[in-house]
Structure formats: C-alpha cells, structure tokens
Protein backbone atom coordinates (compact mmCIF):
# COMPACT_ATOMS: atom_id res chain seq x y z
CA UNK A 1 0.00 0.00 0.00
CA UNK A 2 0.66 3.83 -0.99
CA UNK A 3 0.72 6.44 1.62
CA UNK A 4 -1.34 9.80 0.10
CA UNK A 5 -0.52 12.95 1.22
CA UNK A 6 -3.75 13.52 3.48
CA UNK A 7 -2.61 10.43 5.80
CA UNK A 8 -5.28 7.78 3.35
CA UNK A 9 -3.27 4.71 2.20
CA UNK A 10 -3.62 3.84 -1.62
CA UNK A 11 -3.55 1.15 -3.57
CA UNK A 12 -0.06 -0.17 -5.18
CA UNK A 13 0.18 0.99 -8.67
CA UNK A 14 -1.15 -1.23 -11.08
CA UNK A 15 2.56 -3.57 -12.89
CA UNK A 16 1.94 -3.64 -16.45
CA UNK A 17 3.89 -6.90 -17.85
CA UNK A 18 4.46 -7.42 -21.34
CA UNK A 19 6.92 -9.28 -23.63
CA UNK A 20 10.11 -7.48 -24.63
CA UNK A 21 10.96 -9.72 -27.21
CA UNK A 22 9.13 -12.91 -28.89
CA UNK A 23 10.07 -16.10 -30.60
CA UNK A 24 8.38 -18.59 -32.49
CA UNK A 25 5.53 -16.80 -32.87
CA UNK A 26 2.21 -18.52 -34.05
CA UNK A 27 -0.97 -17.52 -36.04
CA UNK A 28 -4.16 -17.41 -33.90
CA UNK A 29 -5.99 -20.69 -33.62
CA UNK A 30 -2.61 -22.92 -35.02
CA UNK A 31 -2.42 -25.62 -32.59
CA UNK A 32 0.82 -25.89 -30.89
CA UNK A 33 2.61 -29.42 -31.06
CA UNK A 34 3.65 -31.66 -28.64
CA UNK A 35 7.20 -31.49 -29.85
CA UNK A 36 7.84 -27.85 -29.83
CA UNK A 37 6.76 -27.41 -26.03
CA UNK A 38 10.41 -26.20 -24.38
CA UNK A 39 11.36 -28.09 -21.65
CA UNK A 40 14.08 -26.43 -20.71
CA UNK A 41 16.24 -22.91 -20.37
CA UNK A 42 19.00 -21.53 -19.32
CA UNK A 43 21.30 -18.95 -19.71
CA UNK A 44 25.03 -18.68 -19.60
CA UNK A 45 27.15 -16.98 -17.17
CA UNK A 46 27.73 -14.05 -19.58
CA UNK A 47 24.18 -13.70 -20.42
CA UNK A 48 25.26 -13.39 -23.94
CA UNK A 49 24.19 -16.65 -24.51
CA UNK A 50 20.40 -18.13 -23.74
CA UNK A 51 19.56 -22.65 -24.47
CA UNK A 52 16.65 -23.61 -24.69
CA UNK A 53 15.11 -27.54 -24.90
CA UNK A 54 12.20 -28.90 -26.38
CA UNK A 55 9.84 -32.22 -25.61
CA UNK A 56 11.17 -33.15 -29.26
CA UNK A 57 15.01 -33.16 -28.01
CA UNK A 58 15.92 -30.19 -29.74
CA UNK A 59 18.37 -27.71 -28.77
CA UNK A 60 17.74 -24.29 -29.36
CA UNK A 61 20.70 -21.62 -28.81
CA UNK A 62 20.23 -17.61 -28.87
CA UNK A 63 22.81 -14.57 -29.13
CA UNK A 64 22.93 -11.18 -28.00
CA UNK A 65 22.59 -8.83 -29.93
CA UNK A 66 23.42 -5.92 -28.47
CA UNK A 67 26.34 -7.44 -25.94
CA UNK A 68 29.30 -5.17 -27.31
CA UNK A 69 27.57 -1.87 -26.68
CA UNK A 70 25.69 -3.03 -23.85
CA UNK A 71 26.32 -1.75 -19.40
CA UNK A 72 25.92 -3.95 -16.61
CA UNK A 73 22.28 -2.64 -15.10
CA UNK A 74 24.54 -2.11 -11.94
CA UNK A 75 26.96 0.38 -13.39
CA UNK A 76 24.11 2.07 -14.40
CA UNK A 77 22.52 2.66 -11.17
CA UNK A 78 25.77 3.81 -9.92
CA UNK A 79 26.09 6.72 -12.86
CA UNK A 80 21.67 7.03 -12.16
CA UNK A 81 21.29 6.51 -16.15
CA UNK A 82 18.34 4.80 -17.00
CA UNK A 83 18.43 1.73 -18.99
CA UNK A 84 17.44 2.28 -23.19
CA UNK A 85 16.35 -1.08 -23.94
CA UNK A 86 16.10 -4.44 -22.46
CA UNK A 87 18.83 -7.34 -24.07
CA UNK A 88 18.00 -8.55 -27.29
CA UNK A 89 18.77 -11.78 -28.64
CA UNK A 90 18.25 -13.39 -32.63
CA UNK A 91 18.48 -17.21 -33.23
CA UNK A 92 22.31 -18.21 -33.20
CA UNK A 93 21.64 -22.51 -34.44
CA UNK A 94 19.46 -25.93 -33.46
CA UNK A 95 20.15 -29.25 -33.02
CA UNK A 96 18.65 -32.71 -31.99
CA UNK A 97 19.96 -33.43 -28.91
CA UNK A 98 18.33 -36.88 -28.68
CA UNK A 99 16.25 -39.31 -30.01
CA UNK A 100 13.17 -41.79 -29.17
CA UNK A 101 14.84 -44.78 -27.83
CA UNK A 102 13.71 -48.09 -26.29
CA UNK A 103 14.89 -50.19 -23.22
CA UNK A 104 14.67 -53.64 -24.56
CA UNK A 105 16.17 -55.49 -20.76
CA UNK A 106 12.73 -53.05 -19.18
CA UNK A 107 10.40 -52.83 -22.44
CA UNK A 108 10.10 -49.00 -21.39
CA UNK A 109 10.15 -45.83 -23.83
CA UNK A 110 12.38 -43.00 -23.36
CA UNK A 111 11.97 -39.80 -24.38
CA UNK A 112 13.33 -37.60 -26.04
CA UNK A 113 12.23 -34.49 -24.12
CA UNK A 114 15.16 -32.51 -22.71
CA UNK A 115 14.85 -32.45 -19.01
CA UNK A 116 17.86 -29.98 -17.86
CA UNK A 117 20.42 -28.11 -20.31
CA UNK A 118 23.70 -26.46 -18.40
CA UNK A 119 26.33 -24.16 -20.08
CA UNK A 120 29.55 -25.32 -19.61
CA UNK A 121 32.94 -23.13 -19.44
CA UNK A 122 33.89 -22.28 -23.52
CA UNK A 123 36.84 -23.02 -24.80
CA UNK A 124 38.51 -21.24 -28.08
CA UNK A 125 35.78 -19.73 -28.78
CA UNK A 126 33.82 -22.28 -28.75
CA UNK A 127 29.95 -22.77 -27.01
CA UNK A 128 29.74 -25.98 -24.60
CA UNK A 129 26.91 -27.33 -23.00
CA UNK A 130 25.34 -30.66 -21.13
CA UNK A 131 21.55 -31.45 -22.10
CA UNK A 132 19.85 -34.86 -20.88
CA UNK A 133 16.64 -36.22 -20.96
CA UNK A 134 15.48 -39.20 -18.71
CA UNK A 135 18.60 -41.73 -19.04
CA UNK A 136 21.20 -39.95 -21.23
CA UNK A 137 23.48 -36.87 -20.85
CA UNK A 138 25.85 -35.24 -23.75
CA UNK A 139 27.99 -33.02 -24.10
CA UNK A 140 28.04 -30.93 -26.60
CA UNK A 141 30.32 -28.58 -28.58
CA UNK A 142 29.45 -25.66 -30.91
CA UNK A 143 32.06 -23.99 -33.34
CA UNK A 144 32.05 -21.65 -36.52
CA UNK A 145 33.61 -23.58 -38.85
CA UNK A 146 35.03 -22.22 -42.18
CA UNK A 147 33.56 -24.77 -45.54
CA UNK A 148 37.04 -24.45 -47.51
CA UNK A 149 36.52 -24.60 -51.58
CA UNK A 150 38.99 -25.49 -53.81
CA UNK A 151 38.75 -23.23 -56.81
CA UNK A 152 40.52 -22.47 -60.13
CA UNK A 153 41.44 -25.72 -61.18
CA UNK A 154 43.44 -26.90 -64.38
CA UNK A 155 40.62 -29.32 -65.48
CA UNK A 156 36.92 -28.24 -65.92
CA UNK A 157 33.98 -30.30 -65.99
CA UNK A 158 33.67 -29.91 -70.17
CA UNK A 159 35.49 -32.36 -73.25
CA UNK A 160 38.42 -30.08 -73.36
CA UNK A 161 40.28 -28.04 -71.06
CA UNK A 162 43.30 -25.84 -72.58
CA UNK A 163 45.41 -27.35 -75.17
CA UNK A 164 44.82 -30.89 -74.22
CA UNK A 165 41.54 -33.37 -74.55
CA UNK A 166 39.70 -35.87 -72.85
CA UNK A 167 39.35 -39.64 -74.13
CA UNK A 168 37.44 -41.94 -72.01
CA UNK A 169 37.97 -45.38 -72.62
CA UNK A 170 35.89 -48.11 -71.40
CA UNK A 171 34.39 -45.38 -68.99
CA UNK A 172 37.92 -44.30 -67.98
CA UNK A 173 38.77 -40.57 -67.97
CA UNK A 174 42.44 -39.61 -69.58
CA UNK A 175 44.40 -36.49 -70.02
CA UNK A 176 46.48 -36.19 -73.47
CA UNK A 177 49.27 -33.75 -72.71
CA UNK A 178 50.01 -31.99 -75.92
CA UNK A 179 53.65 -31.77 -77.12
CA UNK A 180 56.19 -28.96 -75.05
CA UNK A 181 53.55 -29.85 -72.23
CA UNK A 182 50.73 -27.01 -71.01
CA UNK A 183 52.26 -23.89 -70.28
CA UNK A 184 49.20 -22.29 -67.96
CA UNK A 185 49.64 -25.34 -65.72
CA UNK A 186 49.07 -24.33 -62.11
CA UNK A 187 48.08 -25.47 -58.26
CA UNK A 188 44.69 -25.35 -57.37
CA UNK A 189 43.59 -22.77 -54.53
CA UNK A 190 42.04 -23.75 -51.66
CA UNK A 191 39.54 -20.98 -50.02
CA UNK A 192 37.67 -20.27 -47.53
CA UNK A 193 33.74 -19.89 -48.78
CA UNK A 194 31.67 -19.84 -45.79
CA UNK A 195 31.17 -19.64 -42.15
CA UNK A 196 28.61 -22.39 -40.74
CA UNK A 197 28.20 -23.17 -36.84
CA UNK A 198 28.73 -26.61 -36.38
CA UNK A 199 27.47 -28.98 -33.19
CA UNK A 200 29.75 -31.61 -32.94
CA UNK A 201 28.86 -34.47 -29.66
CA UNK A 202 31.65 -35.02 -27.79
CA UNK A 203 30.28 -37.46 -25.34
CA UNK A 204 27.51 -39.51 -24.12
CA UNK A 205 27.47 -40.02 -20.31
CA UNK A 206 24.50 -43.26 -20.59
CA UNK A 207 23.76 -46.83 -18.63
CA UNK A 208 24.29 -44.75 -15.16
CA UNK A 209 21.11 -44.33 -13.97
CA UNK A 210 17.68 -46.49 -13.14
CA UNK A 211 15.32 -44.02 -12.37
CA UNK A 212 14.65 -40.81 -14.82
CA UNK A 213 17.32 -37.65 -14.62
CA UNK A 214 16.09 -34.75 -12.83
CA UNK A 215 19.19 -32.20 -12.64
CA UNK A 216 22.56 -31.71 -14.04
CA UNK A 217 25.03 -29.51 -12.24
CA UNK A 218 28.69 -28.47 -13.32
CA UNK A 219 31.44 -28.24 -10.90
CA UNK A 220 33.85 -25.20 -10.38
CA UNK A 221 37.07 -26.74 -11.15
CA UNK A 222 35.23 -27.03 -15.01
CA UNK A 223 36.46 -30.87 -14.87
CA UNK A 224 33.44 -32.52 -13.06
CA UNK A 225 29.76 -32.26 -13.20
CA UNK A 226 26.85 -34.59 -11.32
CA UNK A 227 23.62 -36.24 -12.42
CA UNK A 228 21.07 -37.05 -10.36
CA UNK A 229 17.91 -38.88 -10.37
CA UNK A 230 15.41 -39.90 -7.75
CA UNK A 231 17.72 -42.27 -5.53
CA UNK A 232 21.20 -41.48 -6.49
CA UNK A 233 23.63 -38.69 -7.38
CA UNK A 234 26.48 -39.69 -9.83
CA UNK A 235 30.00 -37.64 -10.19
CA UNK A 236 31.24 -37.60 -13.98
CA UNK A 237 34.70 -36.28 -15.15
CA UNK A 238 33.52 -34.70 -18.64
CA UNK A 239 36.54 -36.40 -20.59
CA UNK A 240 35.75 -39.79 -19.46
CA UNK A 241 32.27 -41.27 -20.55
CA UNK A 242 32.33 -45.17 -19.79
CA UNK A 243 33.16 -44.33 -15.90
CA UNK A 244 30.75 -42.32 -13.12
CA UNK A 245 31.02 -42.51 -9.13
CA UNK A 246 27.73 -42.75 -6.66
CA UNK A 247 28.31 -40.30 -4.32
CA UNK A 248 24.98 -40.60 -3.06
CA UNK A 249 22.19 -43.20 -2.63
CA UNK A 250 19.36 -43.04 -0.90
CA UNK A 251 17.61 -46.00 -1.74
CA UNK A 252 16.62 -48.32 1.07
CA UNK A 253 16.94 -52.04 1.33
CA UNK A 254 13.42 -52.85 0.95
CA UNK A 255 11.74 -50.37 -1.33
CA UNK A 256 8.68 -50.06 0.65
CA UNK A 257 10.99 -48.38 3.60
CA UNK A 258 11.11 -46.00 1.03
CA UNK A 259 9.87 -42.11 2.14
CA UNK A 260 11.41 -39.56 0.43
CA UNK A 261 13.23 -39.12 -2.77
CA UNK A 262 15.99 -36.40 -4.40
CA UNK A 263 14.53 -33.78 -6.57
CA UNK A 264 17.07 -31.85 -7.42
CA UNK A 265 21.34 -31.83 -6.70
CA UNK A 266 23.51 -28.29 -7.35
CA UNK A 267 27.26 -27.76 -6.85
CA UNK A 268 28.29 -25.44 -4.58
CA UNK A 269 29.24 -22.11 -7.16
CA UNK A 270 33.05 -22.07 -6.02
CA UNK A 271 33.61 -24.85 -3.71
CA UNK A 272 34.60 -27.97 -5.89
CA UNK A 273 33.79 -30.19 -3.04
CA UNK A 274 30.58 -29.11 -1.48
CA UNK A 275 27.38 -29.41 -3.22
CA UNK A 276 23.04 -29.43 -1.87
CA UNK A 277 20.71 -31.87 -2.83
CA UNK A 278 16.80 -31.40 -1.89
CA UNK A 279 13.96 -34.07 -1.59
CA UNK A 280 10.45 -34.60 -1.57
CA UNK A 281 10.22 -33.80 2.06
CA UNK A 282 10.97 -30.32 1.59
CA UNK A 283 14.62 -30.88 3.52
CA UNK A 284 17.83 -29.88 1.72
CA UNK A 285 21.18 -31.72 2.54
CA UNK A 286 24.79 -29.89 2.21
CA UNK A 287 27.13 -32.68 1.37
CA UNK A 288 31.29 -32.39 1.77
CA UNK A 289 32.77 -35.06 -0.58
CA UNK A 290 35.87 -34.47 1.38
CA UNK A 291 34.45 -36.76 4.17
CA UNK A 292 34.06 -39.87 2.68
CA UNK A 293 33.62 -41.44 -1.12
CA UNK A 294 30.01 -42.09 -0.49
CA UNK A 295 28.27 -38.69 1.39
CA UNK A 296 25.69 -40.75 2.96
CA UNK A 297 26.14 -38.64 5.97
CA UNK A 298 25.35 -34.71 5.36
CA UNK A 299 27.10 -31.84 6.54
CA UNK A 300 24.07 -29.94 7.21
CA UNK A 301 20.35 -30.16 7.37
CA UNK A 302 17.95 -27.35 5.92
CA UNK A 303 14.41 -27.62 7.06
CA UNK A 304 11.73 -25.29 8.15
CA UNK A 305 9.88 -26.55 11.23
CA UNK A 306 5.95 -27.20 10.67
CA UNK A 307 3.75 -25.28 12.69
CA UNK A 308 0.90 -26.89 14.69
CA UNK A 309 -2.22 -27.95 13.55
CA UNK A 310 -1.17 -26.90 10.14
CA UNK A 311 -0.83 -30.33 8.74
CA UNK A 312 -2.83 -31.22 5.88
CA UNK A 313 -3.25 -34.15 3.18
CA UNK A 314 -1.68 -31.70 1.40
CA UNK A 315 0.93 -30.93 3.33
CA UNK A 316 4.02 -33.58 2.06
CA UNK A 317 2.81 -32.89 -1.84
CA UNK A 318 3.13 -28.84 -1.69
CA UNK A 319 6.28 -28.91 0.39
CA UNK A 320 8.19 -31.21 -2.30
CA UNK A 321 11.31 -28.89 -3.25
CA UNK A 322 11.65 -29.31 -7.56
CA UNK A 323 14.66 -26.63 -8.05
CA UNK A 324 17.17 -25.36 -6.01
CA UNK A 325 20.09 -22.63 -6.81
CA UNK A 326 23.12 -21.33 -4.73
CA UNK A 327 23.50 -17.62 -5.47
CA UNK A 328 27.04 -16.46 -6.95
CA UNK A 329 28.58 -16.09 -3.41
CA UNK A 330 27.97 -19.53 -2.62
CA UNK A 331 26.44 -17.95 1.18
CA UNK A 332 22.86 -18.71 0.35
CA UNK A 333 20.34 -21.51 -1.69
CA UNK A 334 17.00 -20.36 -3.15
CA UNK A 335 14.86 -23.26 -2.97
CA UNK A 336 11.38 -23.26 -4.88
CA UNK A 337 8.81 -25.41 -3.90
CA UNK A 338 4.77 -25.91 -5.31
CA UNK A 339 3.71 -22.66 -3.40
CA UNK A 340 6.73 -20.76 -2.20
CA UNK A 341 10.41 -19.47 -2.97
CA UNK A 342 12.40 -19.87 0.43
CA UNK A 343 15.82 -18.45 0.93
CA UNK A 344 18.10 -20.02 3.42
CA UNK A 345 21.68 -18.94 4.56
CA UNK A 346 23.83 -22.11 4.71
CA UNK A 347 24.88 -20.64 8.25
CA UNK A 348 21.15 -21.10 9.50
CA UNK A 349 19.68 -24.31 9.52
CA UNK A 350 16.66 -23.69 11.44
CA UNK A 351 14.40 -22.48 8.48
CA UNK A 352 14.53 -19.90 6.19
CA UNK A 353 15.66 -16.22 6.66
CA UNK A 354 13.04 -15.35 3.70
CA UNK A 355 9.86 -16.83 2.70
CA UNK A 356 7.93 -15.48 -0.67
CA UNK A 357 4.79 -16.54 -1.77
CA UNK A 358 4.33 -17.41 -5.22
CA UNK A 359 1.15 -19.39 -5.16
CA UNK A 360 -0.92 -18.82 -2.03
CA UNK A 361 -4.18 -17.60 -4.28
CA UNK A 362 -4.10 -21.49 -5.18
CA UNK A 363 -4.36 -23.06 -1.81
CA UNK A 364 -8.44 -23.40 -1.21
CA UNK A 365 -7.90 -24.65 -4.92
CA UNK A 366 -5.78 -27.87 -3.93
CA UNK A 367 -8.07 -30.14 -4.40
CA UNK A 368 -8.99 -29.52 -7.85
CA UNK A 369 -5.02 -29.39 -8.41
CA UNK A 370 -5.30 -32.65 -6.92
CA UNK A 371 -7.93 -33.98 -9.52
CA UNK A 372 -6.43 -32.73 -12.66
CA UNK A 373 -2.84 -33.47 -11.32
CA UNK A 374 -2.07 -30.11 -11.60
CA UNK A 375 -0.34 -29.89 -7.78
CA UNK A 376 2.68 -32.34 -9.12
CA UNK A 377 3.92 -29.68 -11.28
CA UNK A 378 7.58 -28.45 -11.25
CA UNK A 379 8.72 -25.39 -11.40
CA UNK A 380 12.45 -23.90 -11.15
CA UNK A 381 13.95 -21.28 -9.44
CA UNK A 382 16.90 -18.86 -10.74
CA UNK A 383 19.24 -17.04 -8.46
CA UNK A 384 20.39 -13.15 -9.88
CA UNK A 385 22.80 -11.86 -7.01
C-alpha cells in the first residue's frame, strides 16, 4: 500500500507486464505441437548466450545482440542513467539433442524431451553445453567452422580443357598432354567460402542411472559435473564417458521403507567439493565429498519446522522442493517449492531467513489441483545476485 498525502493509504500501482521480445511466434488458432513445447532454459554466465530444450530433443541456442555496446544494469545505477532497452537476442543454431529410444532389458520408452540443459565453461571460442533427458546426458560442442573450396582448377567439368583433350575409354577418364607440355599449368587454390556453426557431440554419459534424470550440475574446477535422479547422485569427469562414481544413494533395502526421494542436486558455485541436494520432504542436505567417497552422511540439514495444527493431506505434496540454486557467493540456496520461494543462509539451519509466496491464491484450490494433477507440477527457481 501507498501512503497519500492527506494520511489515506492507496492502492499499489497497477505492474503492467508485457513481452520485450518474442520467438516462435504462431498464427491465432494454429495448434501448438507436442514437440515444440520447451522443456528447458537456461542462460550462460555471460548472459550473452540463452539454451533452450524442447519435448522433441531439440536444442535451441540464442545470441545477444546488443552485448558489445551493452552496461551492466549495476553500473548504471551507480552513474543514475536509465536503462534504453532491455537485451535482445536473434536465433544463433538448433540441433537434436536426442532421439526416441527403447529399453529392450525393461520394455520401457524414453523420451526424447530434454529435461535440464547447463552451459559449460567455452573453450577457443567455442559454445559448450550438457543437455539430458530421462537416461542420457551429452555433451556438446558448438564452433564456426570455415567450408574451404577449392577453386581455379586446371581441369573443368567440359570435353576439353586448354590445349589438351579428354578420351574416355571403357568409362575411364584420360588427359592427353600436348607436345612442349601445357604452359598455364598451375596449383589449385584452396579458399575459404563460408562460415557455418557446427554442433559436434563429444560425449555420451548413458547406462548410469535407473530411475529418470532430474538435474545436471557443473562443478567449479570445469572438470566434473553430477547427475542425479530420484535415488542417487552420480560424479562424472567430462573427458571420461564409460566411468561415473555414486556419491549418493538413498535407496533403502526394501523399497517399501522407502519415504522420500531427491529432486534436485547443485554444486556449490566455487567450492569444488561441497554441493546441496533437496527431496520430496521439503529438507535440503549440504554434502562435503571431502568426508568420505560415499556422502551418505550430510554436513548440514535445511528444514523449516511445521507449525501446529497446520498439517494437511496436502501438506508432504506442496512442500516437495523441484529446483534449487546457490547464489554467486555460494552464502545462500533459493529453494522453490509448489507454493513458495524460500531463501536459506547455509549458516542457519533452522528455516529460512526469507519466505515469498508465489502461489498462495491457489491453496483453497488444492483439491482440484489434486484432480487434474495439476499440484505435481515443477517449477524452477533462478538465483540473480
């Protein structure tokens, strides 16, 4: 609320959203396929550089446009200049990531729908990134490469080139030098014709994991990154492919002991060796893989306390955490769950030190969420600061 000058409180003023920039536009009434439905987003570190993934396994990757005459929104705060124009980006290339496949050992479908996509550190100018769907991550490379043309050569595609001929016999193709030999004979010239960006996949991290992928998180030290699904958290070295270490498993004995499950895993933004996982309990666990090789024991224990008499059938389903993200500093983890963002400071464990609600209008609504399965959505969180 607004306080007017005669001492009356007002209402806030009225935000106004609207799209700065738009693509892949459609015509009203086309119907929008399956395929094309992104999956997944991200941008780079930079934010020169936006990903995007589709339920068809597509990769989509964007530019900036404007990133050479462009100022960091902070630097203009400091000089009080107000910003022109927000970032704008064209389409830089696509490609498909991956492809139908079929478990023949489990007779089960995967898709190709690209759960997670994460930027990796570039390299000679080169763009890197990770993108996996349900069993299967790669890592992929994308370069502007020159297509070389060789060009003015001695023989042309014609009967005769100079003062020599062409005789074909028995569909062979020969050259009859004249006498005193050709006197315009010279080397071919190899040039450079075109630019094209190329994708090349250079490896395919697969056969690690039972249960579907739900994150992908690079490590610091730009060697490392992990995978995890619902019961286990696997550490890949990006060179080596045919190799991955469990660092964590939660999966009990008997599957029926069975009560909560990992939803999402992040490395720590500077510390190599520290790295959060959350679960379907609404907990998040800070792991040191100093300790031992498998972190079955955490280093610290986020959770917010439930108040009394607040327990619903609800309750377990809305506090499921889908995303979490460690801000740049590494001091705090924004965790986003079905109707709140919480921010905790990893020197806190006792709950949150913010709480924002995203979806509160929704809660006398959970029970048709319930109906249509609308309440298991995910949703993901992003950190700026």
């Amino acid at each position: 609320m607004i306080p007017l000058g005669n001492g009356d409180v007002g209402a806030p003023p009225h935000l106004d959203w609207k799209f700065s920039q738009v693509f892949g536009e459609r015509a009203a009434g086309e119907e929008v396929h399956e395929v094309d439905i992104i999956s997944a987003i991200e941008f780079d570190k930079s934010g020169e550089h936006l990903a995007t993934g589709d339920r068809g396994g597509r990769v989509v990757l964007f530019e900036r446009t404007d990133a050479k005459d462009h100022i960091f929104r902070k630097d203009l705060e400091r000089m009080d200049y107000p910003v022109a124009r927000y970032p704008e980006f064209r389409y830089k290339t696509e490609f498909q990531s991956h492809e139908p496949e079929f478990d023949y050992l489990k007779s089960l479908e995967i898709e190709e729908k690209i759960n997670r996509v994460r930027w990796c550190q570039s390299t000679n100018g080169a763009l890197s990134l990770l993108s996996t769907n349900d069993k299967t991550v790669k890592y992929w490379k994308v370069q502007e490469k020159k297509v070389k043309k060789i060009c003015d050569m001695n023989l042309e595609n014609s009967s005769s080139v100079g003062n020599g001929s062409l005789a074909g016999t028995n569909g062979a193709v020969e050259f009859n030098f004249p006498p005193g030999g050709i006197p315009s004979l010279h080397l071919p010239v190899v040039v450079g014709h075109e630019t094209n960006l190329v994708p090349r996949c250079r490896r395919i991290y697969a056969h690690a994991h039972d249960y579907h992928i739900n994150s992908i998180s690079n490590n610091s030290d730009g060697e490392t990154f992990i995978s995890a699904d619902d019961l286990r958290i696997n550490l890949w070295n990006l060179e080596i492919s045919n190799q991955s270490f469990n660092i964590v498993d939660v999966k009990p004995v008997n599957m029926e002991d069975l009560t909560e499950v990992i939803t999402s895993a992040e490395f720590h933004p500077t510390h190599c060796n520290t790295l959060a996982y959350s679960s379907s309990k609404g907990t998040i666990r800070l792991i040191d893989m100093r300790q031992s090789a498998l972190c079955d024991r955490h280093a610290k224990l986020f959770e917010e306390q439930e108040t009394a008499g607040s327990r619903s059938f609800f309750t377990e389903i809305i506090a499921s955490i889908s995303d979490i993200k460690f801000g740049k500093d590494g001091r705090y983890i924004l965790s986003r769950d079905y109707m709140t963002l919480k921010l905790w400071d990893l020197n806190m464990e006792s709950g949150p030190v913010a709480t924002f609600q995203v979806h509160e209008y929704l809660r006398p609504k959970l029970c048709d969420l319930y109906e249509n399965d609308s309440i298991f959505d995910k949703f993901e969180c992003c950190f700026e600061w």
